[in-house]
N, C-alpha and C. Protein backbone atom coordinates (compact mmCIF):
# COMPACT_ATOMS: atom_id res chain seq x y z
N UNK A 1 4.01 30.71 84.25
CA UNK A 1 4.68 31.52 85.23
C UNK A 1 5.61 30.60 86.05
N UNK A 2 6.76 31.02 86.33
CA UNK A 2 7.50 30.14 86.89
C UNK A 2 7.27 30.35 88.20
N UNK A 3 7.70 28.70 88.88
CA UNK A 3 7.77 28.87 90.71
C UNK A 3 9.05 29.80 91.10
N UNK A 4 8.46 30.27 92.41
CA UNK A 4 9.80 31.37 92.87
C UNK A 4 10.98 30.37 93.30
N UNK A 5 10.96 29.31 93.43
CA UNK A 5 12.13 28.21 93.51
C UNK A 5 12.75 28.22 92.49
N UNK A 6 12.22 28.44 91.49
CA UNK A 6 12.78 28.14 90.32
C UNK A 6 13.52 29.42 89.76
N UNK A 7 12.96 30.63 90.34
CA UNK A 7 13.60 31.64 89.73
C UNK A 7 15.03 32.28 91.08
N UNK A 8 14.57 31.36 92.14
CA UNK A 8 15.56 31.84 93.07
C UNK A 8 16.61 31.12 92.73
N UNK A 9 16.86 29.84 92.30
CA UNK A 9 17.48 29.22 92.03
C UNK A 9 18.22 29.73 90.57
N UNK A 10 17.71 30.15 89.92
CA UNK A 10 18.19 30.58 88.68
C UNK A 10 19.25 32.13 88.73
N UNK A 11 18.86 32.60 89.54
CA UNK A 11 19.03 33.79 90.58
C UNK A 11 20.61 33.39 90.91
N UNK A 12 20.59 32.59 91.99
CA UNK A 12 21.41 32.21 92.59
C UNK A 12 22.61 31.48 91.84
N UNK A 13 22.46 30.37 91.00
CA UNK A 13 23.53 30.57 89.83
C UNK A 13 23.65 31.17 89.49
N UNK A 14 23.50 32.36 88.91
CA UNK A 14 23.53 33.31 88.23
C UNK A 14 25.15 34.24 88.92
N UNK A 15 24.54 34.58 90.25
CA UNK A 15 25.10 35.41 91.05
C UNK A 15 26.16 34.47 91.41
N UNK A 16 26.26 33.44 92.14
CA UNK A 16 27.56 33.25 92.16
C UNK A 16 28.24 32.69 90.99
N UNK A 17 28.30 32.50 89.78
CA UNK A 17 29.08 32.46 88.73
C UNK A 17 29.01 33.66 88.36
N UNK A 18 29.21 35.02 88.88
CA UNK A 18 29.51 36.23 88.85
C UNK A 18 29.84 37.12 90.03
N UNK A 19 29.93 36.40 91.34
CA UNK A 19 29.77 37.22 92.05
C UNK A 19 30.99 37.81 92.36
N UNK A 20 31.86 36.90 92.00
CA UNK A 20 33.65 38.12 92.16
C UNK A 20 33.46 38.79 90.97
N UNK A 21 33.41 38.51 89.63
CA UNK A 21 33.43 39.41 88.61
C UNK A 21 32.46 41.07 89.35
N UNK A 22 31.69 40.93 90.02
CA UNK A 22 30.63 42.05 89.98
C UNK A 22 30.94 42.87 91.82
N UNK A 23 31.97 42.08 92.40
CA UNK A 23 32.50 42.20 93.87
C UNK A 23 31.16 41.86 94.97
N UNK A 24 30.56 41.15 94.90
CA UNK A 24 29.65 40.53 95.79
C UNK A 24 30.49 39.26 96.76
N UNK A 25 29.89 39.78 97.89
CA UNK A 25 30.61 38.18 98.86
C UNK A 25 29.23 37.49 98.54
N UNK A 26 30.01 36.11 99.38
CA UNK A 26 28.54 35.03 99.71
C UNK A 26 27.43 35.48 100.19
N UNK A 27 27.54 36.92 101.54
CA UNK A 27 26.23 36.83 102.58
C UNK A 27 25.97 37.83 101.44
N UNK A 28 26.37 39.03 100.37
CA UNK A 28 25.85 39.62 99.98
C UNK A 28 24.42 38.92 98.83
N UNK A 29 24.97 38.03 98.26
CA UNK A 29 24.58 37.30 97.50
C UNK A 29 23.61 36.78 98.01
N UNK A 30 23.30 35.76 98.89
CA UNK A 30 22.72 35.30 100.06
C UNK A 30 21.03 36.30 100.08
N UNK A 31 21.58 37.44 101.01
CA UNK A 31 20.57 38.58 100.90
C UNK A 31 19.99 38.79 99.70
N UNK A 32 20.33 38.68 98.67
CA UNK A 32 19.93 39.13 97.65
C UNK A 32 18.88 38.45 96.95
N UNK A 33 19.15 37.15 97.25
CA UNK A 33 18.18 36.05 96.91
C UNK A 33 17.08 35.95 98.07
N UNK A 34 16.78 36.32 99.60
CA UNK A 34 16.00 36.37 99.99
C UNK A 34 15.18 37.51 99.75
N UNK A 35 15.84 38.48 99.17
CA UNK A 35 15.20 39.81 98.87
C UNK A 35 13.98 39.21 98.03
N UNK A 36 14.91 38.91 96.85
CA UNK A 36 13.82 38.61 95.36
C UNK A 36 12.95 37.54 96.02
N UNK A 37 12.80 36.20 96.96
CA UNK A 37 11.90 35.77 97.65
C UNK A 37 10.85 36.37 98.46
N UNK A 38 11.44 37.25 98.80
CA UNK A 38 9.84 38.12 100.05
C UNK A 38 9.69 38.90 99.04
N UNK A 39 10.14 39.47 98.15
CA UNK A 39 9.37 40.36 96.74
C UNK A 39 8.54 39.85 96.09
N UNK A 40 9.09 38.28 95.83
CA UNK A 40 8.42 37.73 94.68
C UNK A 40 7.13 37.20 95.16
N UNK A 41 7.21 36.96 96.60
CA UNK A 41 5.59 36.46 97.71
C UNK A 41 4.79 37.47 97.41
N UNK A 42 5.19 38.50 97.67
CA UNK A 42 4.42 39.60 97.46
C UNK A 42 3.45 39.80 96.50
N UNK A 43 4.40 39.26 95.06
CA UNK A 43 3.87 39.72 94.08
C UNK A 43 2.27 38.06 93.38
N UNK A 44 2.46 37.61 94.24
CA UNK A 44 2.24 36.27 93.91
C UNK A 44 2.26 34.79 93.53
N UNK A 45 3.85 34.52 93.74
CA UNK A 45 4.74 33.56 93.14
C UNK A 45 4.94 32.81 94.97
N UNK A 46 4.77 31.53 94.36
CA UNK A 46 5.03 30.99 95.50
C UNK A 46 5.64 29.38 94.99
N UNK A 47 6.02 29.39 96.57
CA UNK A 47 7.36 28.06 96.27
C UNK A 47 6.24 27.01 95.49
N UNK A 48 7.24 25.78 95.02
CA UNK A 48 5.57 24.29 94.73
C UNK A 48 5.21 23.59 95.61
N UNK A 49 4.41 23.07 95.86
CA UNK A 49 3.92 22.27 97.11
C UNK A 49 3.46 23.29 98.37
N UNK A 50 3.11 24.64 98.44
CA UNK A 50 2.85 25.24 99.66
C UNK A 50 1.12 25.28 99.91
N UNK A 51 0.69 25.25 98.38
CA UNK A 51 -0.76 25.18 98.01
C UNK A 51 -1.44 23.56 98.95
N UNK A 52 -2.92 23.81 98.72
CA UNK A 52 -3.27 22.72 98.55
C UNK A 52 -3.57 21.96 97.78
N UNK A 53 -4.19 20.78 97.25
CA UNK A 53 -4.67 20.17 96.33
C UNK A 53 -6.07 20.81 95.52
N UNK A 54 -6.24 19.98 94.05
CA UNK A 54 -7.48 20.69 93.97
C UNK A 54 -9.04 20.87 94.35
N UNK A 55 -9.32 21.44 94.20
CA UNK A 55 -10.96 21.50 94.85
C UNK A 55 -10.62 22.18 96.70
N UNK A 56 -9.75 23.02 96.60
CA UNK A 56 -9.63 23.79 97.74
C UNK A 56 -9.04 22.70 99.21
N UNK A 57 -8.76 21.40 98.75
CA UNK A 57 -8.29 20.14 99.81
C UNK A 57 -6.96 20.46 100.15
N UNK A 58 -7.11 20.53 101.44
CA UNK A 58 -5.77 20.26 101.93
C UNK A 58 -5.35 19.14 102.80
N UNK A 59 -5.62 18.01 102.60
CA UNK A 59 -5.31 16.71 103.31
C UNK A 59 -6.25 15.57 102.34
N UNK A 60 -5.16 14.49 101.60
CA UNK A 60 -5.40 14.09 100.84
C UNK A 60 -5.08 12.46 100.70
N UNK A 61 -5.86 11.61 100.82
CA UNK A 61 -5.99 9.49 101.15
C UNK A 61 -5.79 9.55 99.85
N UNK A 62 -5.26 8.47 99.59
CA UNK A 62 -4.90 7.50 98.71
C UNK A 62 -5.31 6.32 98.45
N UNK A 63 -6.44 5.95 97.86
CA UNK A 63 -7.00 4.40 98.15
C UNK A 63 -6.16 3.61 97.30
N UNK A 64 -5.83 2.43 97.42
CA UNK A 64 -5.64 1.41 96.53
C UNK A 64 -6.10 1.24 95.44
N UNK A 65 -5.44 1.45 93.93
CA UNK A 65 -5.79 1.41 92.92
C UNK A 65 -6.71 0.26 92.83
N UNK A 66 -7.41 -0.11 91.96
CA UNK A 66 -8.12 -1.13 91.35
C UNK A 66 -7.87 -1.74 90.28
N UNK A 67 -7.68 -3.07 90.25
CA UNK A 67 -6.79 -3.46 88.81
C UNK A 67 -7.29 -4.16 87.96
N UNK A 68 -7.63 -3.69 87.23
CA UNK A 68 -8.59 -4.32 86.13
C UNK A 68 -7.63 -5.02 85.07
N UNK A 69 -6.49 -5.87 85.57
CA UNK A 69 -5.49 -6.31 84.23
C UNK A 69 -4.97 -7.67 85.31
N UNK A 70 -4.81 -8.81 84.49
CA UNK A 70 -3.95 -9.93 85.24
C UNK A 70 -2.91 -9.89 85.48
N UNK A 71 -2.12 -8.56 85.62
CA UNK A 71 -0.75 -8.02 86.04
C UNK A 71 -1.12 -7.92 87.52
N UNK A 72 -0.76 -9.20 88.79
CA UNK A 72 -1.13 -9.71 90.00
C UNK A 72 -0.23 -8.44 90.74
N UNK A 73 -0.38 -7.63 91.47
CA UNK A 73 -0.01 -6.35 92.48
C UNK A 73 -0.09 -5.55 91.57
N UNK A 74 0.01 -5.18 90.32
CA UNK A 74 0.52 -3.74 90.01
C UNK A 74 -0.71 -2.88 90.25
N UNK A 75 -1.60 -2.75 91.26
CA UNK A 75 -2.19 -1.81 91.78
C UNK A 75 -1.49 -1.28 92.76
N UNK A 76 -0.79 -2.20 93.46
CA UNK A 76 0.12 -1.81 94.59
C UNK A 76 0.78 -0.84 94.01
N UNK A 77 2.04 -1.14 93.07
CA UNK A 77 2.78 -0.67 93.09
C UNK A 77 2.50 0.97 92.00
N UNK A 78 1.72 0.47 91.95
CA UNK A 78 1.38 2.17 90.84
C UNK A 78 1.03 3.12 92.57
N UNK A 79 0.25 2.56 93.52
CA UNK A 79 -0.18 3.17 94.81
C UNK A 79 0.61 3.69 95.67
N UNK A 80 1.44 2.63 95.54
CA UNK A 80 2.86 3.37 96.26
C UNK A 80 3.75 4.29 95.42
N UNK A 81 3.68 4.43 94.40
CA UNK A 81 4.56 5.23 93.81
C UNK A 81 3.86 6.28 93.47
N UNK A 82 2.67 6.65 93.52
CA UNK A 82 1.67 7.91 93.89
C UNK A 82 2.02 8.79 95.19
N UNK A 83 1.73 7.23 96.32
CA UNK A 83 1.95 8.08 98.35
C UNK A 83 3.86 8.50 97.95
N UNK A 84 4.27 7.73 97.49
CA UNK A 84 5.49 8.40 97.77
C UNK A 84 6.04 9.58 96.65
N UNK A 85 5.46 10.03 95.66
CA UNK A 85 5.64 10.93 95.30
C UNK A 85 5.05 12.51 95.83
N UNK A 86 3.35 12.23 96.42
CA UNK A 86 2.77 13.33 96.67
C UNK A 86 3.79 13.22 97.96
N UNK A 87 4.23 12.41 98.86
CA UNK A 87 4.96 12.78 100.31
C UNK A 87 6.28 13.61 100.08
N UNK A 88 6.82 13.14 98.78
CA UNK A 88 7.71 13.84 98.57
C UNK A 88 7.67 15.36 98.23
N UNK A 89 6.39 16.00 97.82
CA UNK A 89 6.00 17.21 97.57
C UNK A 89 5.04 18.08 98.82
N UNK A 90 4.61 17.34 99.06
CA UNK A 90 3.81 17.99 99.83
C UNK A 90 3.35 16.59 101.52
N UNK A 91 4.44 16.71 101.97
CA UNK A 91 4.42 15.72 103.34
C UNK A 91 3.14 15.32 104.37
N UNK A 92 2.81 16.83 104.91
CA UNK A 92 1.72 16.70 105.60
C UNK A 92 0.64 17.68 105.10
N UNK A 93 0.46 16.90 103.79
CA UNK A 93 -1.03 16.94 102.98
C UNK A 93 -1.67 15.67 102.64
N UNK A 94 -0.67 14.53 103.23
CA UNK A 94 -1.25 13.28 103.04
C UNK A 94 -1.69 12.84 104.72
N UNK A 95 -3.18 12.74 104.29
CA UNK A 95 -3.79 11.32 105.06
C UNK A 95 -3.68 10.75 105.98
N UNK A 96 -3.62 9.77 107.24
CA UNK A 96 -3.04 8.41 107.62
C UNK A 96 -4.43 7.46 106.88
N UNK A 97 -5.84 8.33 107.22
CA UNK A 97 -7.08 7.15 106.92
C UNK A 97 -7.68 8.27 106.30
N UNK A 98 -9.17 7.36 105.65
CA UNK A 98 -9.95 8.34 105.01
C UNK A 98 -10.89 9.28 105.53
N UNK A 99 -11.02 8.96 106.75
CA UNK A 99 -11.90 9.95 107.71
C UNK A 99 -10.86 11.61 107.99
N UNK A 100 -9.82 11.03 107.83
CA UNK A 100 -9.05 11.87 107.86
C UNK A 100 -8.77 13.33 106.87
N UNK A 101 -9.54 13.06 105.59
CA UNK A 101 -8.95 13.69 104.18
C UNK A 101 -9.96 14.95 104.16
N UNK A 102 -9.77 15.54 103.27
CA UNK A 102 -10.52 16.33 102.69
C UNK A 102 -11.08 15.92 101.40
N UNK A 103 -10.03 14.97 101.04
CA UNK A 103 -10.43 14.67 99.26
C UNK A 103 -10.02 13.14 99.38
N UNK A 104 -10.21 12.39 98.60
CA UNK A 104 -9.74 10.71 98.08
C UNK A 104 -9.52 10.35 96.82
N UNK A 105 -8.06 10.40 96.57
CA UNK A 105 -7.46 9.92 95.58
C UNK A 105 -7.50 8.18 95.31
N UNK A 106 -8.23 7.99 93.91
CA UNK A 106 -8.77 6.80 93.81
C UNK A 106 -8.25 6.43 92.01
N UNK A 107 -8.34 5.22 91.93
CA UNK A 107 -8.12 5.22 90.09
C UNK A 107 -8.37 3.50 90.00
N UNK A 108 -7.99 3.79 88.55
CA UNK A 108 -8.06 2.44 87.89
C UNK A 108 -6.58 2.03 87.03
N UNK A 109 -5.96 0.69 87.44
CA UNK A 109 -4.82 0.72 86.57
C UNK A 109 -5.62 -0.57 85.25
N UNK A 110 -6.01 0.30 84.12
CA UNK A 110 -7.06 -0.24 83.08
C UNK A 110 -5.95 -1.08 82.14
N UNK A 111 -5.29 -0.97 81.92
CA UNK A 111 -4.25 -2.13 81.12
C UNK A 111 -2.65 -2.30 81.54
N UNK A 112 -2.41 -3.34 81.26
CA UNK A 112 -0.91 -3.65 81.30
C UNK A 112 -1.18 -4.61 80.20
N UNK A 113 0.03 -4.19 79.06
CA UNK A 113 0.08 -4.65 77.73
C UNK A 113 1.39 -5.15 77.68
N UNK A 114 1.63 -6.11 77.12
CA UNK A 114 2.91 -7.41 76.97
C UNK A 114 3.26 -7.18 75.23
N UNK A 115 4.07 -6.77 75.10
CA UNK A 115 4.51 -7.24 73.52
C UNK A 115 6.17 -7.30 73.03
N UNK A 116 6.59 -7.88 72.12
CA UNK A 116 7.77 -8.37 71.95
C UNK A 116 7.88 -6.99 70.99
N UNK A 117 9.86 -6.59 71.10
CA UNK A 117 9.98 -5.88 70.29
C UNK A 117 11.53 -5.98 69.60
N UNK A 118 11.60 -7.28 69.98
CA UNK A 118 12.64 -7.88 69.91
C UNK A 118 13.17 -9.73 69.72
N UNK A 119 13.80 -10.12 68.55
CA UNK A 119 13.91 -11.51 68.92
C UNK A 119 14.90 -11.93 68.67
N UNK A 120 15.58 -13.26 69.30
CA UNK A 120 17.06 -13.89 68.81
C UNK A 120 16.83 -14.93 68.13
N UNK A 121 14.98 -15.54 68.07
CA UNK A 121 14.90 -16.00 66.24
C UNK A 121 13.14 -16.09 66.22
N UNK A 122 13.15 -16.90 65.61
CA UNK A 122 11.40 -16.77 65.22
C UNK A 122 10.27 -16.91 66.55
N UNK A 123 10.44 -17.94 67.26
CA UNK A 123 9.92 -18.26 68.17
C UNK A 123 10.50 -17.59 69.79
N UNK A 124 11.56 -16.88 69.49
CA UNK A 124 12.22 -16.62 71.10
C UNK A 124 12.76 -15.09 70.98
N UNK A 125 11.51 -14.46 72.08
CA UNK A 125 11.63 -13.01 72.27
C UNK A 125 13.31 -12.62 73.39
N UNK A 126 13.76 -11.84 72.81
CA UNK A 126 14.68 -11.11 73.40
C UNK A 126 14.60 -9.76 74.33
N UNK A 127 13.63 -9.26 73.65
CA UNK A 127 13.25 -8.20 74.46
C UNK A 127 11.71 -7.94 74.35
N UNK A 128 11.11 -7.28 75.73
CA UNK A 128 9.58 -7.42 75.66
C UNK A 128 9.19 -5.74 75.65
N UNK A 129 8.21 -5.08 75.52
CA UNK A 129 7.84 -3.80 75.97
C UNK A 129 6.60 -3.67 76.91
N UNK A 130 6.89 -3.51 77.92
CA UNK A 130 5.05 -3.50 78.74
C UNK A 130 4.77 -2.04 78.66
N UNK A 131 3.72 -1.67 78.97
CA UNK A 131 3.05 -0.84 78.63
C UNK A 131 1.86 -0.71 79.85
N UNK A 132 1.56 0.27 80.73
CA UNK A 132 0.56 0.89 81.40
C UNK A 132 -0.34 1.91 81.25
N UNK A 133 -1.89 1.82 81.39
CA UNK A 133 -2.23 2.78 81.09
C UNK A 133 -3.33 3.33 82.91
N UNK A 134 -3.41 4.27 83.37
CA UNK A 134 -4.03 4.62 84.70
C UNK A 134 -5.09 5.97 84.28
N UNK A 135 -6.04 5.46 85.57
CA UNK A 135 -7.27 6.54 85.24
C UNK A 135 -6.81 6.83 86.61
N UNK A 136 -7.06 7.75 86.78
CA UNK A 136 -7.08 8.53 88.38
C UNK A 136 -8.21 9.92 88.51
N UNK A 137 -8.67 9.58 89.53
CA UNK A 137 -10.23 11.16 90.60
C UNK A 137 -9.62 11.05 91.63
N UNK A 138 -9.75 12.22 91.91
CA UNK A 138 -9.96 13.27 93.10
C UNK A 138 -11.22 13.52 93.31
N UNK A 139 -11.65 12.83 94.48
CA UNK A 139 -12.69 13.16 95.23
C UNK A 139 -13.06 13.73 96.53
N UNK A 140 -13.56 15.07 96.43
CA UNK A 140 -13.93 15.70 97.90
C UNK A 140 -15.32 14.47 98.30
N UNK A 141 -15.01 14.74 100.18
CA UNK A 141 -15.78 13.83 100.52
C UNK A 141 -17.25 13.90 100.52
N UNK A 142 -17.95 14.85 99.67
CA UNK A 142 -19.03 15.41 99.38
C UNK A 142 -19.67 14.48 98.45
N UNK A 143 -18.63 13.60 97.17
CA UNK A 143 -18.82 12.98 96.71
C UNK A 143 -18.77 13.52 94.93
N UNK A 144 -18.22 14.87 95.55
CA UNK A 144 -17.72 15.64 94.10
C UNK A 144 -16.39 15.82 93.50
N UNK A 145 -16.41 15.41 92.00
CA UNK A 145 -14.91 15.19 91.51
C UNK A 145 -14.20 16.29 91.06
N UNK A 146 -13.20 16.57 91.82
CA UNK A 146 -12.60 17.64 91.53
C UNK A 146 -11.45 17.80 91.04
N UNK A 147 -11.21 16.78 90.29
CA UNK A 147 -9.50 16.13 89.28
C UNK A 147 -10.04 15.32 88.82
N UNK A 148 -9.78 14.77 87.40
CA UNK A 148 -9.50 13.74 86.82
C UNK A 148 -8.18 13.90 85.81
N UNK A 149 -7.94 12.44 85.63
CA UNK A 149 -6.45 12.57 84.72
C UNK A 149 -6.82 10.70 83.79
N UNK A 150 -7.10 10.97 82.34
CA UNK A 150 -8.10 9.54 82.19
C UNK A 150 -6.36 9.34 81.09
N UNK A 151 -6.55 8.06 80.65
CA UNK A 151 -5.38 7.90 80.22
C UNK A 151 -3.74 7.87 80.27
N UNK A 152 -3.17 7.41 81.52
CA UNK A 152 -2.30 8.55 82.07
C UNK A 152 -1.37 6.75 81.46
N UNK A 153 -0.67 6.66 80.44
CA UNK A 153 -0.03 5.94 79.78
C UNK A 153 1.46 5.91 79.71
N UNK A 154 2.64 4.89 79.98
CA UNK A 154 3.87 4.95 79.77
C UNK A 154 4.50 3.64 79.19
N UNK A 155 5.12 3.16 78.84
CA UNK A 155 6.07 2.13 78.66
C UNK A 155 7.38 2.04 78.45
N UNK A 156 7.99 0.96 78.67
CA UNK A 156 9.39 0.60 78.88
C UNK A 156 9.98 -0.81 78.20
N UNK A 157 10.72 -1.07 77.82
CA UNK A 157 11.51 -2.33 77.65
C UNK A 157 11.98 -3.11 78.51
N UNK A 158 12.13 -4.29 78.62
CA UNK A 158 12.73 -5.43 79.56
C UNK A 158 13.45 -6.46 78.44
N UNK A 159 14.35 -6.99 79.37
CA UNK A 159 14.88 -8.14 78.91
C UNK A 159 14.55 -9.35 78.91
N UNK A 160 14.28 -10.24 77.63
CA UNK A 160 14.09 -11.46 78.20
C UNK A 160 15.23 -12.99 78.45
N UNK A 161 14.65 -12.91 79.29
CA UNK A 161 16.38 -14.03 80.04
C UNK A 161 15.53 -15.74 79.71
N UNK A 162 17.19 -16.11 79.42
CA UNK A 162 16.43 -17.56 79.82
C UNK A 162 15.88 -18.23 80.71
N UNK A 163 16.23 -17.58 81.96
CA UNK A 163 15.35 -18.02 82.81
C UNK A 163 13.90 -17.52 83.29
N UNK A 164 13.14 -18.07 83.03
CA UNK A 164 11.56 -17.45 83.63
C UNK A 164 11.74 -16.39 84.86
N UNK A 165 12.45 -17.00 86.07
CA UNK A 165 12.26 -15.89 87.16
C UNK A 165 13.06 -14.53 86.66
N UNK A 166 14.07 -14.62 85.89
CA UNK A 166 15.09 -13.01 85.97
C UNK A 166 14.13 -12.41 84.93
N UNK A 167 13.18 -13.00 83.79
CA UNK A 167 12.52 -12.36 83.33
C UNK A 167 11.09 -11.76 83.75
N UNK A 168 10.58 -12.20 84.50
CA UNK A 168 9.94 -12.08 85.40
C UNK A 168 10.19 -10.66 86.25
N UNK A 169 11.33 -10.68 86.91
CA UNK A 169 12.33 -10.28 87.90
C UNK A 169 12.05 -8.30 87.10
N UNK A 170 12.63 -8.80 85.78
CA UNK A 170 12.90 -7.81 84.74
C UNK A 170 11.91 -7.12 84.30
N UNK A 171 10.41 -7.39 84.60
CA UNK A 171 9.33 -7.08 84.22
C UNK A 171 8.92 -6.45 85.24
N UNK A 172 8.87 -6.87 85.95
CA UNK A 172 8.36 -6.22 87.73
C UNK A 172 9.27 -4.97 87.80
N UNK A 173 10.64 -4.72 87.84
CA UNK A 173 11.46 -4.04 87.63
C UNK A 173 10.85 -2.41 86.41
N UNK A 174 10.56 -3.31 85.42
CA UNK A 174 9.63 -2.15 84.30
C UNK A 174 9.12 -1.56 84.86
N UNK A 175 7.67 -2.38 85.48
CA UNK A 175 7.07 -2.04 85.74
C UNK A 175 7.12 -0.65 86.74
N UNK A 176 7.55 -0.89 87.66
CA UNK A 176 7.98 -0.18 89.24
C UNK A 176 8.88 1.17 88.29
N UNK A 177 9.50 1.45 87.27
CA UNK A 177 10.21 2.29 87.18
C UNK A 177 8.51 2.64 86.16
N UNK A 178 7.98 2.73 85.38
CA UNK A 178 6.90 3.05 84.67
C UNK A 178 5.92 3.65 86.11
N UNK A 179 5.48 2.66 87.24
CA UNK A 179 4.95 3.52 88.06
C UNK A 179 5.28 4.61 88.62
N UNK A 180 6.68 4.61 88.49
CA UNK A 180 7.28 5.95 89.21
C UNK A 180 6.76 7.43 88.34
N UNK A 181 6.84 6.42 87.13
CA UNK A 181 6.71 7.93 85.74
C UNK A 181 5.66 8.60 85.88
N UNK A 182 4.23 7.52 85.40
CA UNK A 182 2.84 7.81 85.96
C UNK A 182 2.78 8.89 87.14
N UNK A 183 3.13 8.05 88.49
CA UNK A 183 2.94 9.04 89.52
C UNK A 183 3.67 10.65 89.14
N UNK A 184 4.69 11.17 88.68
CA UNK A 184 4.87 12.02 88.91
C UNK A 184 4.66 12.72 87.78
N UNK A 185 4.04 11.93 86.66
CA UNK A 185 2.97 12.92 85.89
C UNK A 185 1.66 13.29 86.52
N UNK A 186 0.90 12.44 87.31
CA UNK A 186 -0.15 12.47 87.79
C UNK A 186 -0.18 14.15 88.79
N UNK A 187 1.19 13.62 89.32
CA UNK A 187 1.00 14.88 90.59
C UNK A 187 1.33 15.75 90.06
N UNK A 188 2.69 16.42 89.03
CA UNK A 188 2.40 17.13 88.38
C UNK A 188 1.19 17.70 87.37
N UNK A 189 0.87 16.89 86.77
CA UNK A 189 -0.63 17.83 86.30
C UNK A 189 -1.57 18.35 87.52
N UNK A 190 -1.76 16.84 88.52
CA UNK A 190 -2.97 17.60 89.23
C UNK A 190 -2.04 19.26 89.70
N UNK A 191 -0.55 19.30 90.15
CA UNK A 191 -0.23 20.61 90.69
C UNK A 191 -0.60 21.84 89.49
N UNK A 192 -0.51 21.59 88.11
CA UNK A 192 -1.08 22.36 87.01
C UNK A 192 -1.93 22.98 87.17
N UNK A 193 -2.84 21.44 87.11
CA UNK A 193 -4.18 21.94 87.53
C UNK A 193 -5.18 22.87 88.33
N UNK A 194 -4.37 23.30 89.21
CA UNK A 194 -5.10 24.11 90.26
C UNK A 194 -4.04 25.56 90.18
């Protein structure tokens, strides 16, 4: 079922790439799309992000991943690219502390994988592929799990430079765009989910 954002929006192109053909002004148009919005509430369709999380939570911590891989921060940065995706959906459903929550979003970042997929000769990689894989729960503070998402896997390519730091540089870089991916699969399913 689609979100009513999505169909107002669809709506709304619609109408104005027709609306002189069909003699509609702007405010007519306008109205028309709030119409199909208080209709479509009615009927059960609601914008994304108005809900709460699952297991009936509506205020939701973020702990610091746990990193079970010698990839040194990328718990951080998978963590931050979680808080700043759910903030981006749903603002004040996040947290400041955990006394604060209804639920606690917690995980594991279980591998970061290194492999060449690329070379400019036998011994000297050109290009590398890393690879992440994240477990993530939702926990009400009851101590009951009310999300899981086990496997939540992406990868990317980097360059390898002659110099150690830009490759380096280039990897961290992967990385941080791979956490972005994760997170907004994560929050999308959990929004599925419920």
């Amino acid at each position: 079922m689609k979100h009513l954002s999505d169909i107002c929006f669809s709506v709304l192109c619609w109408l104005t790439s027709d609306a002189k053909e069909m003699g509609l002004s702007k405010s007519r148009c306008g109205a028309i799309v709030i119409l199909i919005a208080v209709l479509g509430s009615a009927c059960g369709y609601r914008f994304g992000g108005q809900s709460g999380f699952p297991g009936d939570s509506d205020r939701l911590f973020v702990k610091v991943l746990e990193n079970r891989t010698q990839e040194t921060g990328v718990e951080n940065i998978v963590t931050a690219a979680l808080l700043s995706e759910l903030t981006l959906r749903k603002t004040d459903g996040i947290a400041s502390g955990i006394d604060q929550a209804d639920a606690v979003l917690s995980g594991v970042v279980e591998e970061v994988a290194i492999k060449t997929i690329s070379s400019r000769s036998k011994d000297t990689a050109s290009e590398r592929r890393v690879t992440i894989s994240v477990n993530l729960k939702l926990k009400k503070q009851d101590g009951s799990v009310v999300w899981t998402a086990r496997s939540l896997t992406e990868d990317e390519g980097y360059i390898v430079d002659a110099s150690k730091e830009r490759t380096d540089q280039n990897r961290r870089n992967a990385i941080r765009v791979l956490a972005q991916r994760i997170a907004e699969r994560a929050v999308n399913r959990m929004s599925d989910d419920f």
